[in-house]
PDB file of N, CA and C in Angstrom:
ATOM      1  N   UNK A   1      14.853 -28.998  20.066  1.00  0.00           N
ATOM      2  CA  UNK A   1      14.352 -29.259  18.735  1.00  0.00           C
ATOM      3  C   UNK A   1      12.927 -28.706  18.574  1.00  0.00           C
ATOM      4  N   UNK A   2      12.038 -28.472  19.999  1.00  0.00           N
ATOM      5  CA  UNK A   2      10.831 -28.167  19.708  1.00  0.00           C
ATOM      6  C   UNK A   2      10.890 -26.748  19.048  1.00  0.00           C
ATOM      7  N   UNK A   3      12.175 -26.143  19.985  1.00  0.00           N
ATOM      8  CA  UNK A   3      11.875 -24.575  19.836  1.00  0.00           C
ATOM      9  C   UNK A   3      12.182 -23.839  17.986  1.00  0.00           C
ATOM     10  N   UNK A   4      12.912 -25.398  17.981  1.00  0.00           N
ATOM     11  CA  UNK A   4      12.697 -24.855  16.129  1.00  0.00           C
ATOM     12  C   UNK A   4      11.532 -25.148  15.243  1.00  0.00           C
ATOM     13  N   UNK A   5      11.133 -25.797  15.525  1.00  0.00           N
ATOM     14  CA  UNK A   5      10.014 -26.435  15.030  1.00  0.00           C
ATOM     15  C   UNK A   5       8.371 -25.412  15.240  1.00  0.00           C
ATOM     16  N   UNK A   6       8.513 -24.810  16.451  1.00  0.00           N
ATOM     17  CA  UNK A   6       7.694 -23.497  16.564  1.00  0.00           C
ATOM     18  C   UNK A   6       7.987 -22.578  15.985  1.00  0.00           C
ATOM     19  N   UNK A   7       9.300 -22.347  16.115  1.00  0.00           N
ATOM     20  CA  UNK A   7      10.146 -20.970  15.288  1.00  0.00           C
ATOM     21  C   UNK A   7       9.695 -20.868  13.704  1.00  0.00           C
ATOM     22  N   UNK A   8       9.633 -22.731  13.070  1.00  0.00           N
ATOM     23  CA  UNK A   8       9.810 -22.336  11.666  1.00  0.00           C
ATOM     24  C   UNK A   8       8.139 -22.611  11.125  1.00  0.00           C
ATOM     25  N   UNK A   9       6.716 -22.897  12.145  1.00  0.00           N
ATOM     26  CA  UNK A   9       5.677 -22.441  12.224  1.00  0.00           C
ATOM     27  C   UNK A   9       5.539 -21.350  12.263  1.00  0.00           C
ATOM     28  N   UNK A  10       5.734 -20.604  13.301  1.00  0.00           N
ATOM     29  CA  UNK A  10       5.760 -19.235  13.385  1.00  0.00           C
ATOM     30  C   UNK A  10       6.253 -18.287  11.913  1.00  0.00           C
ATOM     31  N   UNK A  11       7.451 -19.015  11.672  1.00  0.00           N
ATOM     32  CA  UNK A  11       7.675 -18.127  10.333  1.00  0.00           C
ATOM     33  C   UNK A  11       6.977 -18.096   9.032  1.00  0.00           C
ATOM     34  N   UNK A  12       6.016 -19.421   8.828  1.00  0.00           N
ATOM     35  CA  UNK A  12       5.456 -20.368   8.121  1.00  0.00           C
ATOM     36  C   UNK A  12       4.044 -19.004   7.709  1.00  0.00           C
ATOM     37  N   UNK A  13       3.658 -19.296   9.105  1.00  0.00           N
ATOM     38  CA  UNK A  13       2.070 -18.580   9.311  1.00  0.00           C
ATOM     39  C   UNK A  13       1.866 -17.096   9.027  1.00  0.00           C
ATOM     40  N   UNK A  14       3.574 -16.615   9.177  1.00  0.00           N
ATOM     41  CA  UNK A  14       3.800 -14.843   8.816  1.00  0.00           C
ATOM     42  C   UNK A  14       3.946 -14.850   7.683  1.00  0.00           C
ATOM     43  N   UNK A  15       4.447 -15.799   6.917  1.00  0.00           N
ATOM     44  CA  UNK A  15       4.605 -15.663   5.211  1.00  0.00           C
ATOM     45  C   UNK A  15       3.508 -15.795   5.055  1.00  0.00           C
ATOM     46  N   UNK A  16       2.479 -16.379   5.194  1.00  0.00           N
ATOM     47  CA  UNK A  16       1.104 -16.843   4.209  1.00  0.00           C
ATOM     48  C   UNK A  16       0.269 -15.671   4.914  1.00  0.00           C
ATOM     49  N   UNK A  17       0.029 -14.674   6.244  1.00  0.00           N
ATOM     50  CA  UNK A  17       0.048 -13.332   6.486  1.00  0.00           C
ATOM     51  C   UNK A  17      -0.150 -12.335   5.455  1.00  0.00           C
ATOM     52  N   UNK A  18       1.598 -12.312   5.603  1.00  0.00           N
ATOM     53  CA  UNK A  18       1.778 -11.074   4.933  1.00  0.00           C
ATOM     54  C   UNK A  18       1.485 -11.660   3.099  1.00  0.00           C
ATOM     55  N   UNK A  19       1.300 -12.926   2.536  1.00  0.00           N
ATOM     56  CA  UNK A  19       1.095 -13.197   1.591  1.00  0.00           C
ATOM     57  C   UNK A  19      -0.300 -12.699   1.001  1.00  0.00           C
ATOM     58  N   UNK A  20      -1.654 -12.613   2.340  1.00  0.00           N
ATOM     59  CA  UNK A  20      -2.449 -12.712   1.794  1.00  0.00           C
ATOM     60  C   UNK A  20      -3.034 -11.355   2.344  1.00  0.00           C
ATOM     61  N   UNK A  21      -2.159 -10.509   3.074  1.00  0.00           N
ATOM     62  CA  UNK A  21      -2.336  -8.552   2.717  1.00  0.00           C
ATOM     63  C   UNK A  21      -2.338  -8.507   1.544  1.00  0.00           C
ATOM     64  N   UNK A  22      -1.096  -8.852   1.141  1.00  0.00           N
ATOM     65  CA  UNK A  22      -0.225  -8.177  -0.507  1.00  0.00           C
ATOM     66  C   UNK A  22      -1.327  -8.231  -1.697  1.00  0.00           C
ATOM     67  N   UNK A  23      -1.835  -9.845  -1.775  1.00  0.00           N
ATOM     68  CA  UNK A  23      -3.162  -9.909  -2.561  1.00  0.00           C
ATOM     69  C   UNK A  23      -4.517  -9.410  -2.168  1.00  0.00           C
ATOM     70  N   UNK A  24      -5.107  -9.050  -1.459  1.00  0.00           N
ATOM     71  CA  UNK A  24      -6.028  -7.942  -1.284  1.00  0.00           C
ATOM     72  C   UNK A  24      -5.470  -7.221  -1.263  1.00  0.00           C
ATOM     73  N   UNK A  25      -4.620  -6.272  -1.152  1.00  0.00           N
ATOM     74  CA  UNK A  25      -4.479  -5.315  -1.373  1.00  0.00           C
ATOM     75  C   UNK A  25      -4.410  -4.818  -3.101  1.00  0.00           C
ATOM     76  N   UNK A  26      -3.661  -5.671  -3.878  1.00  0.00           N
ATOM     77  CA  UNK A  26      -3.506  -5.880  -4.882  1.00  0.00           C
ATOM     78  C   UNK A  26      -4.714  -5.831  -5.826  1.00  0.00           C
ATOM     79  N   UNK A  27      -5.912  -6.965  -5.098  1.00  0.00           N
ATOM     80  CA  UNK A  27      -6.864  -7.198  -5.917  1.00  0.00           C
ATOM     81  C   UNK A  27      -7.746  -5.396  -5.940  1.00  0.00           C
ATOM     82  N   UNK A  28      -7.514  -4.806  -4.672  1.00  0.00           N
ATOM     83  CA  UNK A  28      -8.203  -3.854  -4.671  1.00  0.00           C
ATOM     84  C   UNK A  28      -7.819  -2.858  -5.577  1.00  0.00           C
ATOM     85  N   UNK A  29      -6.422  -2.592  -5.875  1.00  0.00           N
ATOM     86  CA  UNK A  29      -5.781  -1.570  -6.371  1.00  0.00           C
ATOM     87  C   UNK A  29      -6.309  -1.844  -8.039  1.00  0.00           C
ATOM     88  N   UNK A  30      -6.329  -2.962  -8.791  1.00  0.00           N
ATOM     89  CA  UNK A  30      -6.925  -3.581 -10.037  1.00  0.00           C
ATOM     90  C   UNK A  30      -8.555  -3.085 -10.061  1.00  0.00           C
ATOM     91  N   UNK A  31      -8.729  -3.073  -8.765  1.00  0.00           N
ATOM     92  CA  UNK A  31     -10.441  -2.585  -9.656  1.00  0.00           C
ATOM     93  C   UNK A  31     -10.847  -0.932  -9.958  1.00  0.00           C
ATOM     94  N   UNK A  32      -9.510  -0.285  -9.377  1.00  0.00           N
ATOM     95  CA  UNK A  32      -9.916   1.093  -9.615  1.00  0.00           C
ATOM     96  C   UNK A  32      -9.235   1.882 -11.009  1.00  0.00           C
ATOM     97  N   UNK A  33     -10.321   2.258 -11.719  1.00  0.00           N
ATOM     98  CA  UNK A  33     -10.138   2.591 -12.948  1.00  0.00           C
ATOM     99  C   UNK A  33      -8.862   3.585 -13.256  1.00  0.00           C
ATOM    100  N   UNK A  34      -8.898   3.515 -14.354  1.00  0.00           N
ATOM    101  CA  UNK A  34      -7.369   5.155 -14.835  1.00  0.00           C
ATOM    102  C   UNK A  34      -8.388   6.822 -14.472  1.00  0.00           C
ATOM    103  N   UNK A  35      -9.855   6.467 -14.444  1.00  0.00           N
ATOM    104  CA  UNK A  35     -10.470   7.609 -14.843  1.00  0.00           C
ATOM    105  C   UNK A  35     -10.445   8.045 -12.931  1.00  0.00           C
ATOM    106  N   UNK A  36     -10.915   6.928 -12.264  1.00  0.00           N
ATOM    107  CA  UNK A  36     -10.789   6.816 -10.515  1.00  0.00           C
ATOM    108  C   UNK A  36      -9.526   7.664 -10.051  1.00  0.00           C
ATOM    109  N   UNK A  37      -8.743   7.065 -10.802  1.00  0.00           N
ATOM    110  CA  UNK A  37      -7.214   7.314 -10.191  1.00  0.00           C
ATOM    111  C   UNK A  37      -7.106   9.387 -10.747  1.00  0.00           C
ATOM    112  N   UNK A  38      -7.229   9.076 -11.770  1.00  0.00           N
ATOM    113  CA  UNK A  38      -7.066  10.692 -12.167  1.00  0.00           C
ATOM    114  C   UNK A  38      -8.006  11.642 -11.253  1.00  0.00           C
ATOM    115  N   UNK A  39      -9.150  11.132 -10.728  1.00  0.00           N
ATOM    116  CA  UNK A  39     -10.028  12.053 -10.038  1.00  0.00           C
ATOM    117  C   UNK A  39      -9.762  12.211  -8.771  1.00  0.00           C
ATOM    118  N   UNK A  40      -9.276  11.351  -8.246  1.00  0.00           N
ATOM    119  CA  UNK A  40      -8.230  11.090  -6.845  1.00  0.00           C
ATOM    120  C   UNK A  40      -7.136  12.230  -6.740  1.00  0.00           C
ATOM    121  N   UNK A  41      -6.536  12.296  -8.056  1.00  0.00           N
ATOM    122  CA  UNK A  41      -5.286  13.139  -8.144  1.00  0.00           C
ATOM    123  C   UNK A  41      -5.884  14.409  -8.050  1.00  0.00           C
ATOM    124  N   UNK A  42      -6.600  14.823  -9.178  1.00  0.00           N
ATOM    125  CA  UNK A  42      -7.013  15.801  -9.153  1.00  0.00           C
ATOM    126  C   UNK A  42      -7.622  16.601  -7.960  1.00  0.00           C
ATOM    127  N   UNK A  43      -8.713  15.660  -7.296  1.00  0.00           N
ATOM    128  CA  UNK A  43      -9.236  16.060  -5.855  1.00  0.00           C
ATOM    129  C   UNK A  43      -7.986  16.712  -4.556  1.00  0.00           C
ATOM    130  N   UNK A  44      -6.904  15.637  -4.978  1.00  0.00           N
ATOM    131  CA  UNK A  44      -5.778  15.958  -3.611  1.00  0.00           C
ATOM    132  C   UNK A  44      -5.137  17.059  -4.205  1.00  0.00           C
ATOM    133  N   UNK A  45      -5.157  16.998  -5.454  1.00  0.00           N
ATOM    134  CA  UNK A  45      -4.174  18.744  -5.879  1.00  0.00           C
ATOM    135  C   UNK A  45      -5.510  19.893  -5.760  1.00  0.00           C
ATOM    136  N   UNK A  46      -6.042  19.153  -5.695  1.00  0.00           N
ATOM    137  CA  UNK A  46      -7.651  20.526  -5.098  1.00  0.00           C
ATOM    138  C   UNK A  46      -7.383  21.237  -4.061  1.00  0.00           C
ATOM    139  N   UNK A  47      -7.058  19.770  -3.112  1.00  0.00           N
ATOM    140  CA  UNK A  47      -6.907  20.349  -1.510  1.00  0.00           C
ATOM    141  C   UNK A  47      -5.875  21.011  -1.292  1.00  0.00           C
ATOM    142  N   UNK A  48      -4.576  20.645  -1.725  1.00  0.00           N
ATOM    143  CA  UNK A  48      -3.587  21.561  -1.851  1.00  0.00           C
ATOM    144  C   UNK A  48      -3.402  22.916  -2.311  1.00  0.00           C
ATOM    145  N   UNK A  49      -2.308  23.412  -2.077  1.00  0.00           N
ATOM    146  CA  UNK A  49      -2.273  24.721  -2.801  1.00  0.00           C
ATOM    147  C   UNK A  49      -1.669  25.054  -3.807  1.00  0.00           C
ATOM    148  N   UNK A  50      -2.196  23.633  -5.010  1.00  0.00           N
ATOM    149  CA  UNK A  50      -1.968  24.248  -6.474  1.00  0.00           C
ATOM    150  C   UNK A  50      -0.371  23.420  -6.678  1.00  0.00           C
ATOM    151  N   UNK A  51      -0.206  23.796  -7.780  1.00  0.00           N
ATOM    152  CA  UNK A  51       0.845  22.638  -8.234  1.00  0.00           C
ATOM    153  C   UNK A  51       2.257  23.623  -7.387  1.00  0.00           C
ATOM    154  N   UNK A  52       2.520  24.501  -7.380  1.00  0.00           N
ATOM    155  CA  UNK A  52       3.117  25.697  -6.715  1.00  0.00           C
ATOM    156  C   UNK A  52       3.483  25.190  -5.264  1.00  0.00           C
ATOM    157  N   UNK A  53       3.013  24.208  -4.536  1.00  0.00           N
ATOM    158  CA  UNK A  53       3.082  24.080  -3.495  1.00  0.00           C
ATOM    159  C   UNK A  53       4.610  22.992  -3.386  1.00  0.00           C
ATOM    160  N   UNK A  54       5.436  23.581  -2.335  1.00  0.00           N
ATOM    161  CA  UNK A  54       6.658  22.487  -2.698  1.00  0.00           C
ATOM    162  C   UNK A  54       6.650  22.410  -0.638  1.00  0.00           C
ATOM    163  N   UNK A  55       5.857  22.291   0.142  1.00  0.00           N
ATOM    164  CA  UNK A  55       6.350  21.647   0.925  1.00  0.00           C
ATOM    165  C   UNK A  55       7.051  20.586   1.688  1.00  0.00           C
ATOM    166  N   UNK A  56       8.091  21.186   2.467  1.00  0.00           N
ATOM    167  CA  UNK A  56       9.247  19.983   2.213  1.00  0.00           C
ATOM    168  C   UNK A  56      10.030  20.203   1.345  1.00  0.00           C
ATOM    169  N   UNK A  57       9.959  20.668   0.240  1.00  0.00           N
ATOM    170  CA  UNK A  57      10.902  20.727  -0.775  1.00  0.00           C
ATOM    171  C   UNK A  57      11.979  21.557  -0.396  1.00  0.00           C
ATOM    172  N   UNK A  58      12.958  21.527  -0.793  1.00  0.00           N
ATOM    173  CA  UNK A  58      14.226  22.737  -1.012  1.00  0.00           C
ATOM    174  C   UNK A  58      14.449  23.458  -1.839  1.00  0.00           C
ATOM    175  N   UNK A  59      14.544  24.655  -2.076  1.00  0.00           N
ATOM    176  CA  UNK A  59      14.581  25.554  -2.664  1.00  0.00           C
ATOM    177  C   UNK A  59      15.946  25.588  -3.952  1.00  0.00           C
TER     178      UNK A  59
END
């Protein structure tokens, strides 16, 4: 009986875990603006080679 009783701690302590990644992560993603996000995009299609680039892709 103990070993359930650890088991359903154990499962207890991984939900409220992974509960409280999801919300920081969350809260972080809310503070970055539409104008942030577009300059982000723009920067990584910088680094790339142009919208033209289909690596990975199939032809």
């Amino acid at each position: 009986m103990k070993l359930w009783k650890w088991l359903g701690l154990a499962g207890v302590a991984g939900v409220a875990a992974t509960g409280a990644v999801i919300a920081r992560d969350q809260r972080r993603r809310s503070q970055v603006t539409p104008d942030e996000v577009r300059e982000r995009l723009h920067e990584r299609l910088a680094e790339s080679d142009g919208p033209d680039d289909r690596s990975g892709a199939r032809p």
